[in-house]
N, C-alpha and C. Protein backbone atom coordinates (compact mmCIF):
# COMPACT_ATOMS: atom_id res chain seq x y z
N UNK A 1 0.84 -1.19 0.00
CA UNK A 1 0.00 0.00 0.00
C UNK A 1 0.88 1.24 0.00
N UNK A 2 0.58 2.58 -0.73
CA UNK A 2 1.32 3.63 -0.85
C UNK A 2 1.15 4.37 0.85
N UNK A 3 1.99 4.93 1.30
CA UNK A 3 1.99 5.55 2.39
C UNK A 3 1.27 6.53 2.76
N UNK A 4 0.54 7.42 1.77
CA UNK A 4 -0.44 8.34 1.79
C UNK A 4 -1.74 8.00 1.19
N UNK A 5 -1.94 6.45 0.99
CA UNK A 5 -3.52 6.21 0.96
C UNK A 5 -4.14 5.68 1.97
N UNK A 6 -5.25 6.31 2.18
CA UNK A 6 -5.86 5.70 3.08
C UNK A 6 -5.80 6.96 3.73
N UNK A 7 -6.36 6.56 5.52
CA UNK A 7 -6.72 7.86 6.24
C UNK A 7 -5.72 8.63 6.37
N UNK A 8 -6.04 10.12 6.42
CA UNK A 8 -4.88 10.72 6.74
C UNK A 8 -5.05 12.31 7.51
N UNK A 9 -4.37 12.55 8.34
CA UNK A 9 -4.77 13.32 9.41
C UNK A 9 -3.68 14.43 9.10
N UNK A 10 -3.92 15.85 9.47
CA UNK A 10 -3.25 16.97 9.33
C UNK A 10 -3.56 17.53 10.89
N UNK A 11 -2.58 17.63 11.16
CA UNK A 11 -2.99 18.99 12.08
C UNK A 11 -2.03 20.32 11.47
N UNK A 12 -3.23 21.29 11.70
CA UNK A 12 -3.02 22.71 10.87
C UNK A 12 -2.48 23.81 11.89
N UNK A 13 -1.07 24.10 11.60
CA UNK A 13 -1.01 25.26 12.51
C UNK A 13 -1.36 26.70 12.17
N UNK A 14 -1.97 27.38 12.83
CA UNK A 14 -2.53 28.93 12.40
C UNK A 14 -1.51 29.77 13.96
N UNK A 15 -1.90 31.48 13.15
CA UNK A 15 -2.18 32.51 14.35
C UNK A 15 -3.48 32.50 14.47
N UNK A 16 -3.63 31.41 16.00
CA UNK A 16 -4.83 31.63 16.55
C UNK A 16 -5.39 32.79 16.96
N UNK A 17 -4.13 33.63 17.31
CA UNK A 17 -5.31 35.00 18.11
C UNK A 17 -5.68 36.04 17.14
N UNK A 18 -5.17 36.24 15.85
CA UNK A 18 -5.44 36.74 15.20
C UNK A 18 -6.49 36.20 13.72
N UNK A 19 -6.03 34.58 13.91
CA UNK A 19 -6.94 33.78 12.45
C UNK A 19 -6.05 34.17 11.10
N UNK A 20 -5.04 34.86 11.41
CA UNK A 20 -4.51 35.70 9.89
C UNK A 20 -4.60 34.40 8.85
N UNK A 21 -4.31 33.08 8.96
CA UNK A 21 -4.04 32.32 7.78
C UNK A 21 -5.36 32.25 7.34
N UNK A 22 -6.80 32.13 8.31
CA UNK A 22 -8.17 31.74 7.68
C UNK A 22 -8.25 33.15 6.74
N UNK A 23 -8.01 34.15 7.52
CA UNK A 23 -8.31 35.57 6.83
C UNK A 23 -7.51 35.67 5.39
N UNK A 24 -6.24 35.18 5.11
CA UNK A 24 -6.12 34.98 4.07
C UNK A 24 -6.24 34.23 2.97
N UNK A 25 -6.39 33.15 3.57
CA UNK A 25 -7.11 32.09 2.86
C UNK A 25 -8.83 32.62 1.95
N UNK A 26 -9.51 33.39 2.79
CA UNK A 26 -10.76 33.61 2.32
C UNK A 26 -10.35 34.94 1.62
N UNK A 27 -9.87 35.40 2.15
CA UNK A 27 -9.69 37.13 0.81
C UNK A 27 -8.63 36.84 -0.16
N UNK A 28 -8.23 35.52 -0.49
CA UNK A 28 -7.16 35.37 -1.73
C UNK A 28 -5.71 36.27 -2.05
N UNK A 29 -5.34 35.81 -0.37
CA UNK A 29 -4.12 36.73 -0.37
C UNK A 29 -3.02 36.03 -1.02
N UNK A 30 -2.14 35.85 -2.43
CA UNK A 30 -1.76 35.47 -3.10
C UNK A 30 -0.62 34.52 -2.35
N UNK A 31 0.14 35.29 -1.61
CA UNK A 31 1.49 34.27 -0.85
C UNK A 31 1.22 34.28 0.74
N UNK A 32 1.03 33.10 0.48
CA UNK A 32 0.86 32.57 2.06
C UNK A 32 1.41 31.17 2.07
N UNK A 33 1.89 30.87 4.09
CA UNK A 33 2.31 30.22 4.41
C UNK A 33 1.69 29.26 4.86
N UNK A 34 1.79 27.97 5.20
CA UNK A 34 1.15 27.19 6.69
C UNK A 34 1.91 25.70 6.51
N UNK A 35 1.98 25.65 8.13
CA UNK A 35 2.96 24.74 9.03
C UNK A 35 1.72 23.22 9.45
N UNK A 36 1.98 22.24 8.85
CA UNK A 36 1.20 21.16 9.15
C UNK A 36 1.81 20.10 9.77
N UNK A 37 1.29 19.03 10.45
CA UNK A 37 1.75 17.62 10.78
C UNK A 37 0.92 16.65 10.24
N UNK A 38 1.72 15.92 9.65
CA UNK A 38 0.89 15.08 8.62
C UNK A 38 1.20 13.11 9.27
N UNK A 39 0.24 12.15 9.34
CA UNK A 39 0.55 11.13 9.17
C UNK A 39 -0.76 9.94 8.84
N UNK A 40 -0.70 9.45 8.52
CA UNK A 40 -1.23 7.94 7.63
C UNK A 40 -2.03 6.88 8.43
N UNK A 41 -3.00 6.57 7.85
CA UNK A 41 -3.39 5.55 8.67
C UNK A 41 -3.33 5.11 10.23
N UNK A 42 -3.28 6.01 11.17
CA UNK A 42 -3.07 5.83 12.37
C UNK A 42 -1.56 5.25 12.75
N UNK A 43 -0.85 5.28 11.66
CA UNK A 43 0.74 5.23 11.77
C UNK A 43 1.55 6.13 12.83
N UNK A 44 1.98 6.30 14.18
CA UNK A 44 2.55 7.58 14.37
C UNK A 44 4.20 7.33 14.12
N UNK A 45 4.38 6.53 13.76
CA UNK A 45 5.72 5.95 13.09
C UNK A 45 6.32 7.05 12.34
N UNK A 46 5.90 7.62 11.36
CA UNK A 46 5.91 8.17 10.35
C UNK A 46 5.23 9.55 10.49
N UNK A 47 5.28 10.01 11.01
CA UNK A 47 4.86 12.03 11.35
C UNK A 47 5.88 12.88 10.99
N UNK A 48 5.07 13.76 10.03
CA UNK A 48 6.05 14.67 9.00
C UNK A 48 5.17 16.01 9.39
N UNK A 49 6.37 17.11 9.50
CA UNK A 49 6.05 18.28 10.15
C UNK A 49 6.36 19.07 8.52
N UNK A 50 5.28 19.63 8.30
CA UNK A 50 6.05 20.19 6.97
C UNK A 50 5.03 21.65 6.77
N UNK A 51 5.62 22.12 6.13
CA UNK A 51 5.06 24.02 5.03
C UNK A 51 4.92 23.71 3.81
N UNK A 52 3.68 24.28 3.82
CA UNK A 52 3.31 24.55 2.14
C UNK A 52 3.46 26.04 2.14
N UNK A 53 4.18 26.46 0.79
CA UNK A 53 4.20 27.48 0.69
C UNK A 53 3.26 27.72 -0.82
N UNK A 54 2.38 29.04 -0.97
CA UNK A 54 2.00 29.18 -2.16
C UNK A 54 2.34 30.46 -2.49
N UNK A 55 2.41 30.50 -3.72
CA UNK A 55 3.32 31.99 -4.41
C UNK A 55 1.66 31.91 -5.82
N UNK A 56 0.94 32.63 -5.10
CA UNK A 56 -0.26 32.64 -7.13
C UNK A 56 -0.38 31.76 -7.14
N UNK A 57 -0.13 30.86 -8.04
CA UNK A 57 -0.93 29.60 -8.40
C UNK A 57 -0.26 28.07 -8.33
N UNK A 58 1.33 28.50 -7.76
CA UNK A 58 2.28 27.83 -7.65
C UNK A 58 2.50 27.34 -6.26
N UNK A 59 2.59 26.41 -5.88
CA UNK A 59 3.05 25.31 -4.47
C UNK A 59 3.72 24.79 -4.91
N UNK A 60 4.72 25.04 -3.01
CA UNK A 60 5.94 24.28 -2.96
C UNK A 60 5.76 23.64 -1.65
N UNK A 61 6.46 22.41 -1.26
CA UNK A 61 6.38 22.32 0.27
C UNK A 61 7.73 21.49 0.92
N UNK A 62 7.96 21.30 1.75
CA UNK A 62 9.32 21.17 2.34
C UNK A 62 9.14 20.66 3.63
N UNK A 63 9.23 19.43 3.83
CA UNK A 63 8.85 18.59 5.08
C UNK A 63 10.27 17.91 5.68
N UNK A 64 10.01 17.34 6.91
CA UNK A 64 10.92 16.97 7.95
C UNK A 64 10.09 15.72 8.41
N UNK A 65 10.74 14.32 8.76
CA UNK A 65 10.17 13.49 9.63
C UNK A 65 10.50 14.10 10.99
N UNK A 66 9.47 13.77 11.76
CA UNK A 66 9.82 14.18 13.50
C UNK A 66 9.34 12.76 13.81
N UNK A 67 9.61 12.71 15.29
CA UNK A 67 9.61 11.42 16.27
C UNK A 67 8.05 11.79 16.74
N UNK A 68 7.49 10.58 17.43
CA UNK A 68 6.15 10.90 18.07
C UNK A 68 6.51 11.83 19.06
N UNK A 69 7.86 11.10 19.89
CA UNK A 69 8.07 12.37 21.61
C UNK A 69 8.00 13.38 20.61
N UNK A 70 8.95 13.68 19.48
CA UNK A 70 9.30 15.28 19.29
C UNK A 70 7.36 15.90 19.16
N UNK A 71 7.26 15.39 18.88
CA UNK A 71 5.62 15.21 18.24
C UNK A 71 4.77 15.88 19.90
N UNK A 72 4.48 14.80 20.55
CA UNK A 72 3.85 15.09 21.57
C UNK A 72 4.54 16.29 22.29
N UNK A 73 5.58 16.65 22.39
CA UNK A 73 6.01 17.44 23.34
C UNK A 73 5.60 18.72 22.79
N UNK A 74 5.78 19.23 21.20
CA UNK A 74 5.50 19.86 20.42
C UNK A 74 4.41 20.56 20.62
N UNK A 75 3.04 19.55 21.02
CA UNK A 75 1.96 19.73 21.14
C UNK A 75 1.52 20.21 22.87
N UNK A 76 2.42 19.54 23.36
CA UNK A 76 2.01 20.00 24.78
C UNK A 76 3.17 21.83 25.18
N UNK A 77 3.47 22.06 23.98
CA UNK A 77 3.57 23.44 24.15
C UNK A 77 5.63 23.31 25.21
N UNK A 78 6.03 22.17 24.77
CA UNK A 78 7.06 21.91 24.82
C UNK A 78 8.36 22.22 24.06
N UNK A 79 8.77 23.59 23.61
CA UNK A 79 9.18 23.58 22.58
C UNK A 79 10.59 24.22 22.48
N UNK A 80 11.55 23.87 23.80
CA UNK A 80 12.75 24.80 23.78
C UNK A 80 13.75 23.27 22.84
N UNK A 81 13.43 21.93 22.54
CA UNK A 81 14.08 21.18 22.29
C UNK A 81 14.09 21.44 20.82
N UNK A 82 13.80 22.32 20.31
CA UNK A 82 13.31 22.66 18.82
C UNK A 82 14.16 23.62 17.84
N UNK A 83 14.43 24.76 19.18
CA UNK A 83 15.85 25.39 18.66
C UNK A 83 16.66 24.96 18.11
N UNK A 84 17.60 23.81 18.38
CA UNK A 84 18.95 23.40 18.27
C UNK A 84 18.59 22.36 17.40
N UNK A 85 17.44 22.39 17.37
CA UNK A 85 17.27 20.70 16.01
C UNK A 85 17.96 20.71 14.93
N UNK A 86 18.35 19.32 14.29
CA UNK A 86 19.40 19.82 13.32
C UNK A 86 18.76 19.62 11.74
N UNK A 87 17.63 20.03 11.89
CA UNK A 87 16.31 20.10 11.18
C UNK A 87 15.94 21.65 10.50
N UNK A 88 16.26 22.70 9.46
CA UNK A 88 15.98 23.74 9.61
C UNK A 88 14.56 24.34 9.56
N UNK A 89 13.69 22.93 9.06
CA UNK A 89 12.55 23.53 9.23
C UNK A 89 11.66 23.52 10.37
N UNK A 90 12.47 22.49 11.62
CA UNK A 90 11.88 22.72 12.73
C UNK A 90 12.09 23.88 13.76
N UNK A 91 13.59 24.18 13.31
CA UNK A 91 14.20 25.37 14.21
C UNK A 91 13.04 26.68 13.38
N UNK A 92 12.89 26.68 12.08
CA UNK A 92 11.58 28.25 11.45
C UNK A 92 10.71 27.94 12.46
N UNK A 93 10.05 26.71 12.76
CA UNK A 93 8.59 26.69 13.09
C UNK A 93 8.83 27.07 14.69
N UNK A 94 9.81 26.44 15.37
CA UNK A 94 10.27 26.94 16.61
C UNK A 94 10.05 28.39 16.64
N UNK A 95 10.84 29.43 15.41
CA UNK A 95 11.17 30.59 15.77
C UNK A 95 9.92 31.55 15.29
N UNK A 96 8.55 30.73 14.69
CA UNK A 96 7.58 31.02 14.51
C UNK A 96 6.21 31.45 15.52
N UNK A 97 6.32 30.14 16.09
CA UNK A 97 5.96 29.77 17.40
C UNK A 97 6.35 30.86 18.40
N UNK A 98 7.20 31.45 18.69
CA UNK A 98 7.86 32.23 19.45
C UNK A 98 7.37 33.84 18.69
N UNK A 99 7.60 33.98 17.80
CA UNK A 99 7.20 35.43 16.82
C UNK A 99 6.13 36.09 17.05
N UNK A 100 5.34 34.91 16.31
CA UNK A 100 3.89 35.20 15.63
C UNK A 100 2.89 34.01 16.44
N UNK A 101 3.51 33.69 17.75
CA UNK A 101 2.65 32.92 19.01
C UNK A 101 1.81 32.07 17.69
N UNK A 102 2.48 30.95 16.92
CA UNK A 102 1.93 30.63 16.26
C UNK A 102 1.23 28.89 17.07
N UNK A 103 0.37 28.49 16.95
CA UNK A 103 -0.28 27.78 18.02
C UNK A 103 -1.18 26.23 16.69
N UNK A 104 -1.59 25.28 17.44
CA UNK A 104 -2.33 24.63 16.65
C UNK A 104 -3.32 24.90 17.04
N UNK A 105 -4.34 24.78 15.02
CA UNK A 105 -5.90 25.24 15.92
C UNK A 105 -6.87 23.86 14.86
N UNK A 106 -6.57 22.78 14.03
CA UNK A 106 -7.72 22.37 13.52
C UNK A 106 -6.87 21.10 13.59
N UNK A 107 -7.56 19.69 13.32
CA UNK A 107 -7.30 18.74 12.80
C UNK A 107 -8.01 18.05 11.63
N UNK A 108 -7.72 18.12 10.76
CA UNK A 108 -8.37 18.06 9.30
C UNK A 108 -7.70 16.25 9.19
N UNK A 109 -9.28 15.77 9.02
CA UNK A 109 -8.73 14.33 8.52
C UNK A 109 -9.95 13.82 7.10
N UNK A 110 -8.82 12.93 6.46
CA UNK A 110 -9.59 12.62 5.14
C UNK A 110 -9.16 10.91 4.42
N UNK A 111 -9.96 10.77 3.89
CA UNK A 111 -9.46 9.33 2.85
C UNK A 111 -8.78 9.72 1.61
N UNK A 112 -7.48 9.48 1.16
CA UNK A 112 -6.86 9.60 0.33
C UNK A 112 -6.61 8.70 -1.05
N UNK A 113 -7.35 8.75 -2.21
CA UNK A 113 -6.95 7.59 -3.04
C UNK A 113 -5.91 8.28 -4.07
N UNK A 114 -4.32 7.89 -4.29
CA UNK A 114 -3.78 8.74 -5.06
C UNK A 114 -3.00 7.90 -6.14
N UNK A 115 -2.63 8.42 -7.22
CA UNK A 115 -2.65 7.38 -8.38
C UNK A 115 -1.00 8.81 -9.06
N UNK A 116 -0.11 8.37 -9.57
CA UNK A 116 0.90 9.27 -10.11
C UNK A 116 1.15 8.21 -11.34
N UNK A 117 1.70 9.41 -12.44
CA UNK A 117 1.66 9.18 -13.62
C UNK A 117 3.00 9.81 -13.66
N UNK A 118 4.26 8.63 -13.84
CA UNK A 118 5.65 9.13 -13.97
C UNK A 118 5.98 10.00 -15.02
N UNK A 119 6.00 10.27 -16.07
CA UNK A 119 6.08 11.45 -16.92
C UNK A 119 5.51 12.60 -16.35
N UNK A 120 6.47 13.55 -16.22
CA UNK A 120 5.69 14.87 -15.62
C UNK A 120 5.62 14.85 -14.00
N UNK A 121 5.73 13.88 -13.76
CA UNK A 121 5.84 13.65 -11.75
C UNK A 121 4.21 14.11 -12.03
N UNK A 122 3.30 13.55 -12.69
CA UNK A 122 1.95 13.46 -12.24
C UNK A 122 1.57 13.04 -10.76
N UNK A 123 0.44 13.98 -10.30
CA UNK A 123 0.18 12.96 -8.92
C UNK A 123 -1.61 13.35 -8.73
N UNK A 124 -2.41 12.50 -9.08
CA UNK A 124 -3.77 12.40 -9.28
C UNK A 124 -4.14 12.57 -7.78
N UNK A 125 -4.98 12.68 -6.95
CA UNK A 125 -5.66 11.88 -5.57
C UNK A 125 -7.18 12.60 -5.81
N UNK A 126 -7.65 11.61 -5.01
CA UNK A 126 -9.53 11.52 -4.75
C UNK A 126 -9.16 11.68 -3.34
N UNK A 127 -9.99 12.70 -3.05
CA UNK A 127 -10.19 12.67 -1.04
C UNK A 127 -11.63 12.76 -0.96
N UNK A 128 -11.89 11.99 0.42
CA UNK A 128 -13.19 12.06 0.78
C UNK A 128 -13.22 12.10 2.15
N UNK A 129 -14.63 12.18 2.44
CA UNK A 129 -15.10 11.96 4.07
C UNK A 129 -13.92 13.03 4.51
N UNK A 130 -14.06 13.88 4.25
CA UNK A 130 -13.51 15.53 5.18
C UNK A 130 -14.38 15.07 6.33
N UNK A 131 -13.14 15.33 6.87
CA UNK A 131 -13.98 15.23 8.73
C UNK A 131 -13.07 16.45 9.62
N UNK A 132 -13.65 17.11 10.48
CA UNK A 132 -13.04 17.77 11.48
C UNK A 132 -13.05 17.43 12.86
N UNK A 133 -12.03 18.30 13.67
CA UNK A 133 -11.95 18.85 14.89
C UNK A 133 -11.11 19.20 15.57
N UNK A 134 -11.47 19.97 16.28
CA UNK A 134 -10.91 21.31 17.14
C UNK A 134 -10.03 20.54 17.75
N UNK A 135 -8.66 20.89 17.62
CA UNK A 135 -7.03 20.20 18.27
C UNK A 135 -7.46 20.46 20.02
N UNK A 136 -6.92 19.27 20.11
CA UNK A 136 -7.11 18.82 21.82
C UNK A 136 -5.62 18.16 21.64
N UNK A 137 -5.01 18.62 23.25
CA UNK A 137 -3.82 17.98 23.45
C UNK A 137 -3.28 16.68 22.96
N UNK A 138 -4.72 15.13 23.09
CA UNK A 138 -4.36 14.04 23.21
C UNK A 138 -3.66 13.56 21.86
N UNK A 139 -3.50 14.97 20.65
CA UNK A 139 -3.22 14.44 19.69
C UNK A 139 -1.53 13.86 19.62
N UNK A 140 -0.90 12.83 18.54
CA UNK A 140 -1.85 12.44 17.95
C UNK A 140 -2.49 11.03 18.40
N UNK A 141 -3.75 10.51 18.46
CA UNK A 141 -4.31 9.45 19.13
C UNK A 141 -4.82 8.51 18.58
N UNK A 142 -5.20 7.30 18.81
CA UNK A 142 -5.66 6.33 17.94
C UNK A 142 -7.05 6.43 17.33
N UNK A 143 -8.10 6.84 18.25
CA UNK A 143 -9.21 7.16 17.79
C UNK A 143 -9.81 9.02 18.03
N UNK A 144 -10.04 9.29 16.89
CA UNK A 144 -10.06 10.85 16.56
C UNK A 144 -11.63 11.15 16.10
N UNK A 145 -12.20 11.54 17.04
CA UNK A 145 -14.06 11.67 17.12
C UNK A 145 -14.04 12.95 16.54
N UNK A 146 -14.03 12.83 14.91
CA UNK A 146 -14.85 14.50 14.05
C UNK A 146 -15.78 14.19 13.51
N UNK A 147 -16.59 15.70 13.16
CA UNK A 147 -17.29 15.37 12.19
C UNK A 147 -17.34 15.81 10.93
N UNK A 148 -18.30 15.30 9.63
CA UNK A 148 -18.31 15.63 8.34
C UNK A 148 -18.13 16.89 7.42
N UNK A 149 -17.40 17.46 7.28
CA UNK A 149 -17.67 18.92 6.23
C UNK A 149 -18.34 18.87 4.92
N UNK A 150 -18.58 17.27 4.43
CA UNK A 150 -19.05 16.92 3.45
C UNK A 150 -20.78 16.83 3.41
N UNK A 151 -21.60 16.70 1.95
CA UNK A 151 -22.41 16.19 1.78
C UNK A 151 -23.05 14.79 2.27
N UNK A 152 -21.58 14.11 1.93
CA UNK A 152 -21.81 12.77 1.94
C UNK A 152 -20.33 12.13 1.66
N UNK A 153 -20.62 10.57 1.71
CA UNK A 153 -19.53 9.69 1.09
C UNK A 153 -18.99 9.87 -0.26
N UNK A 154 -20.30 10.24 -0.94
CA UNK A 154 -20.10 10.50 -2.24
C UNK A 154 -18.96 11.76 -2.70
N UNK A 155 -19.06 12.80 -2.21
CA UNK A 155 -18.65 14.00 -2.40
C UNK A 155 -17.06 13.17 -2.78
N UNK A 156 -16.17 13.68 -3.45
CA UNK A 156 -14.95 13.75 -3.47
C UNK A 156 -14.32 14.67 -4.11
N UNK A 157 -13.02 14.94 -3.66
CA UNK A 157 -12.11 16.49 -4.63
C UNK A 157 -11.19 15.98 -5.32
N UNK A 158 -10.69 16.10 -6.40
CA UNK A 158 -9.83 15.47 -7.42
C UNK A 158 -9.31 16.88 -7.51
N UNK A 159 -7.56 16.46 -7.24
CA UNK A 159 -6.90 17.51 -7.34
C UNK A 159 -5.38 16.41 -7.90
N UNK A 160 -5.07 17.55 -9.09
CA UNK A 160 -3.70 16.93 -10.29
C UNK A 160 -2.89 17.70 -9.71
N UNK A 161 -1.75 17.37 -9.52
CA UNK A 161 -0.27 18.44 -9.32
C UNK A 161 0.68 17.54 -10.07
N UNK A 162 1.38 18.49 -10.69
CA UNK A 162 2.41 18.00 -11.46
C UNK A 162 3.46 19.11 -11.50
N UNK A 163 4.94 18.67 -11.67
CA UNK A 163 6.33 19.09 -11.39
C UNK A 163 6.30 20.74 -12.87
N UNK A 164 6.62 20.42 -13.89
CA UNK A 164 6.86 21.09 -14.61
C UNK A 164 5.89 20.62 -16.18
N UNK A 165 5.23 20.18 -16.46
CA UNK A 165 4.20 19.65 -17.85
C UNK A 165 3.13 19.34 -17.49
N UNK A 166 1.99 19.21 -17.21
CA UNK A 166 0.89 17.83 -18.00
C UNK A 166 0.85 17.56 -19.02
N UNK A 167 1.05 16.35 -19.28
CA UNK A 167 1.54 15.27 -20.54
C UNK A 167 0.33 15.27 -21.01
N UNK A 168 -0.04 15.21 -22.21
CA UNK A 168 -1.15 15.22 -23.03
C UNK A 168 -2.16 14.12 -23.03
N UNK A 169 -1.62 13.23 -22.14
CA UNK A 169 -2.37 11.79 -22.20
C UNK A 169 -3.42 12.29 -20.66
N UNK A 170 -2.74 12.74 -20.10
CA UNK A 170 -3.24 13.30 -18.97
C UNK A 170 -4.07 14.45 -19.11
N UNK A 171 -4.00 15.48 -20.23
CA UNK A 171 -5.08 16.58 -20.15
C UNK A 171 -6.32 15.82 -21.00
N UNK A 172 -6.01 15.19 -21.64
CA UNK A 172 -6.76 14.39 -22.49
C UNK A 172 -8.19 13.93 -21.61
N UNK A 173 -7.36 12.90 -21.12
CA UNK A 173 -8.24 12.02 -19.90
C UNK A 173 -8.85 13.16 -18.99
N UNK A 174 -8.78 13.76 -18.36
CA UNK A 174 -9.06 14.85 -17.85
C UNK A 174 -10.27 16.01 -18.74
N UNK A 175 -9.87 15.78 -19.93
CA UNK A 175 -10.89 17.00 -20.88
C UNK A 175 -10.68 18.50 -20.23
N UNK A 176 -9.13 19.13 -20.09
CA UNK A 176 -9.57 20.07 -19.72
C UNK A 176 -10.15 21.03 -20.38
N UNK A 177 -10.28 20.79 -21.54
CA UNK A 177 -10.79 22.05 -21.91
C UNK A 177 -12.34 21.95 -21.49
N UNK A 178 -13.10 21.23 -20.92
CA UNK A 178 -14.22 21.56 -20.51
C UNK A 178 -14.39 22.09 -18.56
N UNK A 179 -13.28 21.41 -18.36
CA UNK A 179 -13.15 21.83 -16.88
C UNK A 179 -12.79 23.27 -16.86
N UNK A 180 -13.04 23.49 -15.29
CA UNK A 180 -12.35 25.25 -14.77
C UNK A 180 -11.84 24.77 -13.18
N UNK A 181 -10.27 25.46 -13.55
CA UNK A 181 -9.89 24.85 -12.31
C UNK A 181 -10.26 26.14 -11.12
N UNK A 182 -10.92 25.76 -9.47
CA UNK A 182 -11.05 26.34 -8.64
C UNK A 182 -10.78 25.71 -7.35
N UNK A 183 -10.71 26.58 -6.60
CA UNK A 183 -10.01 26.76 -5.03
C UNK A 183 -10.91 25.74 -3.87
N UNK A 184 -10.22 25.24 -3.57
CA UNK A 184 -10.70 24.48 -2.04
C UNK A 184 -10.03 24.37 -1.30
N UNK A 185 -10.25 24.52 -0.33
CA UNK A 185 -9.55 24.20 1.18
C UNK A 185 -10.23 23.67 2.27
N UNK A 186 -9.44 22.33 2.43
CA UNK A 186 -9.97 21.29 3.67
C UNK A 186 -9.61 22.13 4.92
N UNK A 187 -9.28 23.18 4.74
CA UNK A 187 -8.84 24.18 6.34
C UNK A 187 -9.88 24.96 6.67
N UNK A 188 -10.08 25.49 5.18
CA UNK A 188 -11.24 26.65 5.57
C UNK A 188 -12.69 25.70 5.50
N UNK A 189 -12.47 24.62 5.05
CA UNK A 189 -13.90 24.26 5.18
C UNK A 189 -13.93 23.20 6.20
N UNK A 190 -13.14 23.64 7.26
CA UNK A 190 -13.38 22.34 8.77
C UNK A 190 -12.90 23.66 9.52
N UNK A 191 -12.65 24.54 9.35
CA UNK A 191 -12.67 25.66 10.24
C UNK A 191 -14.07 26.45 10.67
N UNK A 192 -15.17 26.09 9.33
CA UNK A 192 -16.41 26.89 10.23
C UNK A 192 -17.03 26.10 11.48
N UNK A 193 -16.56 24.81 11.25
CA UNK A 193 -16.58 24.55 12.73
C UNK A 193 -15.86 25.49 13.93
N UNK A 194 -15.35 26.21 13.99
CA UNK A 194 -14.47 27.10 15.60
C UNK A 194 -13.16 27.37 15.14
């Protein structure tokens, strides 16, 4: 099985006291940041602390494995072991944390089906069952009680990213010329929950 199919859990870090990432997120502020923890199937083996950065219409992102301790301690607001990491993207988020009192505020979890098409570093995925809730210490935990942002089971988001081309076999299949590509966010839409 690929390592990112199946369930998969984010926790989203924001400026809670201010909301600035929701606020930009909804007024289409072109370059923005955000700091996530990502892991798989109830795996905590495997927890990746990473930034997406977007510049317009362009994403980049740049991740780090962390340990569960680094993980839990992280979360319990433990965070002088973070400085000296020999990690540079844990020492930003450290010196973030400290700045811009940057805090966790959502846990965004979803089903991932993802399919890549080696020419072009294609990378297809279907997500479903958006589920939320409001970050509580015990993260991350085996069983995670959210609820739906969706319609239904049915609902799913099909989102293509690819390196530098889409290969023609791929716009093809796709038909874009009848599609229009638009904006979603599993943040802002498990955030009108709180």
């Amino acid at each position: 099985m690929n390592p990112e199919e199946g369930f998969r859990h984010e926790l989203k870090y924001r400026i809670s006291y201010t909301d600035k990432a929701l606020r930009e997120k909804v007024q289409g502020i072109p370059v923005r940041e955000k700091f996530r923890i990502r892991y798989y199937n109830n795996d905590f083996s495997y927890l990746v602390l990473e930034k997406k950065i977007k510049n317009n219409t362009l994403c980049r992102k740049v991740d780090e494995q962390i340990t569960e301790e680094e993980c839990r301690k992280l979360l319990a607001g433990e965070i002088a072991w973070m400085r000296d990491h020999p990690a540079p993207l844990v020492q930003e988020l450290y010196a973030k944390m400290h700045c811009q009192i940057l805090r966790p505020r959502v846990l965004v979890s979803y089903i991932r089906e993802p399919y890549v098409y080696r020419a072009g570093n294609v990378r297809i995925t279907f997500d479903s069952d958006i589920r939320t809730t409001l970050y509580h210490k015990e993260f991350p935990e085996e069983r995670v009680i959210a609820i739906s942002t969706t319609n239904g089971p049915q609902e799913r988001i099909l989102e293509i990213k690819y390196d530098a081309f889409l290969p023609e076999i791929i716009r093809k299949l796709i038909q874009t010329n009848t599609l229009r590509q638009t904006a979603f966010s599993k943040y802002e839409a498990c955030r009108c929950y709180g």
